[in-house]
C-alpha atoms as a PDB file:
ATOM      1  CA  UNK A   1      -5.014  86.091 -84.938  1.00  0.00           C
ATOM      2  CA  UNK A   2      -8.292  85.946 -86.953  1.00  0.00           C
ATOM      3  CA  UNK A   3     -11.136  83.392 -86.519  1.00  0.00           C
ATOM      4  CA  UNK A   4      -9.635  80.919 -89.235  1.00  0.00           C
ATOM      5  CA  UNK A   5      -6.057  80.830 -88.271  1.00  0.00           C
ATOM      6  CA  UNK A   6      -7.617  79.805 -84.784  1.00  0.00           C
ATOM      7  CA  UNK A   7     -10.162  77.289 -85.831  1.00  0.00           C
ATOM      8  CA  UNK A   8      -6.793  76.091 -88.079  1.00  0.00           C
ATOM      9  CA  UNK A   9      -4.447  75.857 -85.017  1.00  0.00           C
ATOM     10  CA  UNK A  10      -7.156  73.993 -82.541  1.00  0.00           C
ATOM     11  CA  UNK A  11      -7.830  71.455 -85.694  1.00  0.00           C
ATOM     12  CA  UNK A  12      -3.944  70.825 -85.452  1.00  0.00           C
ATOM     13  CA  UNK A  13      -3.514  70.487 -81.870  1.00  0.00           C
ATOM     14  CA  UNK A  14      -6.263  67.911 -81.504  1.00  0.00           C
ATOM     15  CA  UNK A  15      -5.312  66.046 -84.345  1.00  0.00           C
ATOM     16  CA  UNK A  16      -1.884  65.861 -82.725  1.00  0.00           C
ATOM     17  CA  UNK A  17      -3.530  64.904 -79.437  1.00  0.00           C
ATOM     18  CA  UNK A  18      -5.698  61.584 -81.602  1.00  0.00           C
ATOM     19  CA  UNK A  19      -2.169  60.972 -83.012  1.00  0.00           C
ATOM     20  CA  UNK A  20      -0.712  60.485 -79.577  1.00  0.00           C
ATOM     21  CA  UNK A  21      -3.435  58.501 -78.079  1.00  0.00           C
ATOM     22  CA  UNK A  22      -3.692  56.133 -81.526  1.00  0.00           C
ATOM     23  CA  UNK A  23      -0.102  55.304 -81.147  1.00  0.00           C
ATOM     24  CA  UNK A  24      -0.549  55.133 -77.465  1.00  0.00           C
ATOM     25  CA  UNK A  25      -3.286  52.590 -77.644  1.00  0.00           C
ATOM     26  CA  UNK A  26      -1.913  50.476 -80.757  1.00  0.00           C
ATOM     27  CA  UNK A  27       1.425  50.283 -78.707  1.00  0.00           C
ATOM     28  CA  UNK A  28      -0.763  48.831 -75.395  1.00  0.00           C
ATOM     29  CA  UNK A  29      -2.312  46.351 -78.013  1.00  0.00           C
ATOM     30  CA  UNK A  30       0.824  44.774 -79.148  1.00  0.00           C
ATOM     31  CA  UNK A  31       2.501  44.535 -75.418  1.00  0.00           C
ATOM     32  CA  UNK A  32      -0.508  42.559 -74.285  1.00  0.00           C
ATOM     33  CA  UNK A  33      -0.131  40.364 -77.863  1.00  0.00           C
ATOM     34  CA  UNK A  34       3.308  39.449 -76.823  1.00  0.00           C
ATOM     35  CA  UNK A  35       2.919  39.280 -73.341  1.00  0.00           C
ATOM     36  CA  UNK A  36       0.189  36.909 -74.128  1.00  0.00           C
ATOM     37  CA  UNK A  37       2.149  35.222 -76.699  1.00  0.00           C
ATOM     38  CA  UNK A  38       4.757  34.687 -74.151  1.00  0.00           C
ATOM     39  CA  UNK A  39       2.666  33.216 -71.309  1.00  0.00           C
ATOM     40  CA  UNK A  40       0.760  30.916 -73.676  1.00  0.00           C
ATOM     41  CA  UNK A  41       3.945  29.321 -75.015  1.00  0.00           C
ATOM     42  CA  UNK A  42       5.231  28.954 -71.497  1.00  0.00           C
ATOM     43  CA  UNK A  43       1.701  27.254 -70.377  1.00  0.00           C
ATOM     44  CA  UNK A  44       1.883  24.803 -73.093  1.00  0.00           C
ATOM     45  CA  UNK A  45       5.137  23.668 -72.456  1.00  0.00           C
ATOM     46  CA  UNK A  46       3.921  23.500 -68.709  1.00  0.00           C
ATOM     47  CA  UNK A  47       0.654  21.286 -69.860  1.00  0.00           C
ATOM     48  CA  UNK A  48       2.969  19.188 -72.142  1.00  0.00           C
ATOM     49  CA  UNK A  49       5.444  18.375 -69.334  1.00  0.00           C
ATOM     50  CA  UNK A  50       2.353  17.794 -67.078  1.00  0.00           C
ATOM     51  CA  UNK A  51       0.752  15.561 -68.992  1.00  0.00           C
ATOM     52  CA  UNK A  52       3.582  13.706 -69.931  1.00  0.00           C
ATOM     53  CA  UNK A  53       4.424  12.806 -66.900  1.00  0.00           C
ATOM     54  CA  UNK A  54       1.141  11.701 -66.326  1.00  0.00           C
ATOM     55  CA  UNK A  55       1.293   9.077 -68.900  1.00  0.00           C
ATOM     56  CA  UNK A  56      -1.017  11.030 -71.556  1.00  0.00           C
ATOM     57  CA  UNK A  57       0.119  11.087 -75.224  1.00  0.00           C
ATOM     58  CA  UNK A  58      -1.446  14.544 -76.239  1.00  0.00           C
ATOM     59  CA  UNK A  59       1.014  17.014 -77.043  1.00  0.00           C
ATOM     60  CA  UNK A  60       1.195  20.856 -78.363  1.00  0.00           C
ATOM     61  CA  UNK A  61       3.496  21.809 -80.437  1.00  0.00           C
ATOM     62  CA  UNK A  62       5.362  25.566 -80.309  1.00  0.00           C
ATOM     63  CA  UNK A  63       5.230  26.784 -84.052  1.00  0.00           C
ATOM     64  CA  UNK A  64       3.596  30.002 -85.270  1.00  0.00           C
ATOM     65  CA  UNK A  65       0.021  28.930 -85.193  1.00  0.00           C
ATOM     66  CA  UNK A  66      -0.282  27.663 -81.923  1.00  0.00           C
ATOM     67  CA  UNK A  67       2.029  31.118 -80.426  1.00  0.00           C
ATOM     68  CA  UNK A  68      -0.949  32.953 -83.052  1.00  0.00           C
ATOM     69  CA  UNK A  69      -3.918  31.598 -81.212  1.00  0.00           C
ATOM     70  CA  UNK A  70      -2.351  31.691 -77.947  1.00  0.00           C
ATOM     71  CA  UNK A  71      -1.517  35.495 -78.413  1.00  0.00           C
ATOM     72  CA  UNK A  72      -4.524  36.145 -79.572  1.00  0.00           C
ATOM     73  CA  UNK A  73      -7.085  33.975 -77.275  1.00  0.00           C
ATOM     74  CA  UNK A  74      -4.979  33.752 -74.543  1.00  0.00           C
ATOM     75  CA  UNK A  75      -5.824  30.904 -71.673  1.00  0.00           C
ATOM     76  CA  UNK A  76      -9.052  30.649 -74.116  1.00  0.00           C
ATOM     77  CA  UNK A  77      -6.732  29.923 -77.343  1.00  0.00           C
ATOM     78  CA  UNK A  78      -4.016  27.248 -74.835  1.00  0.00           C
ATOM     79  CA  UNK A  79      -7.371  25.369 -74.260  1.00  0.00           C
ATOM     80  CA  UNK A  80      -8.352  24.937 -77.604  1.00  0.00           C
ATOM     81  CA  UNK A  81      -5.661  23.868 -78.766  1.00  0.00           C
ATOM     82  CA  UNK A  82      -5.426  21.208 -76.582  1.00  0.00           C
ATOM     83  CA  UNK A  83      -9.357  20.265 -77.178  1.00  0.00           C
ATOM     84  CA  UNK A  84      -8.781  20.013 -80.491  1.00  0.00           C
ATOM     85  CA  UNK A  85      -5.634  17.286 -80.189  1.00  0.00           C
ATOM     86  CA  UNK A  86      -8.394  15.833 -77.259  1.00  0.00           C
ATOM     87  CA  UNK A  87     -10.565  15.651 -80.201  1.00  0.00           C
ATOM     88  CA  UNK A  88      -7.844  13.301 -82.477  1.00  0.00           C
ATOM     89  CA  UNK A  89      -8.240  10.849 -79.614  1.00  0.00           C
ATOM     90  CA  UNK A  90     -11.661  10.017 -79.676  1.00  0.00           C
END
């Protein structure tokens, strides 16, 4: 095997190796998106219940903005949301 042909196969193998660990990561990205998706939308209908049984009228709703911010923010993203209907309030 000459010099070339070498340099060739070791260019192949590690782009194969980047492949793997792109996919790898991109796939670990999206898990924690929807597991954060998931756990937001089960907070706020935990802080909705909460506070309405607390007598409070502020209330989340579930659409695809609120599981967007939620999977993307996380805890962060469930609080602001619920500043921001604080916010209507005052």
């Amino acid at each position: 095997m000459d010099q070339k042909m070498g340099m060739a196969v070791l260019a192949i193998i590690c782009g194969i190796i980047l492949l793997v660990l792109l996919l790898r990561k991109r796939a670990q990205i999206i898990l924690n998106f929807l597991v954060r998706t998931v756990l937001g939308a089960i907070m706020v209908l935990l802080v909705n219940d909460i506070l309405q049984k607390q007598g409070f009228d502020i209330y989340v709703g579930l659409n695809p903005v609120t599981l967007l911010t939620s999977g993307t923010l996380g805890f962060p993203g469930v609080a602001l949301l619920y500043g921001i209907e604080v916010t209507k309030f005052l």
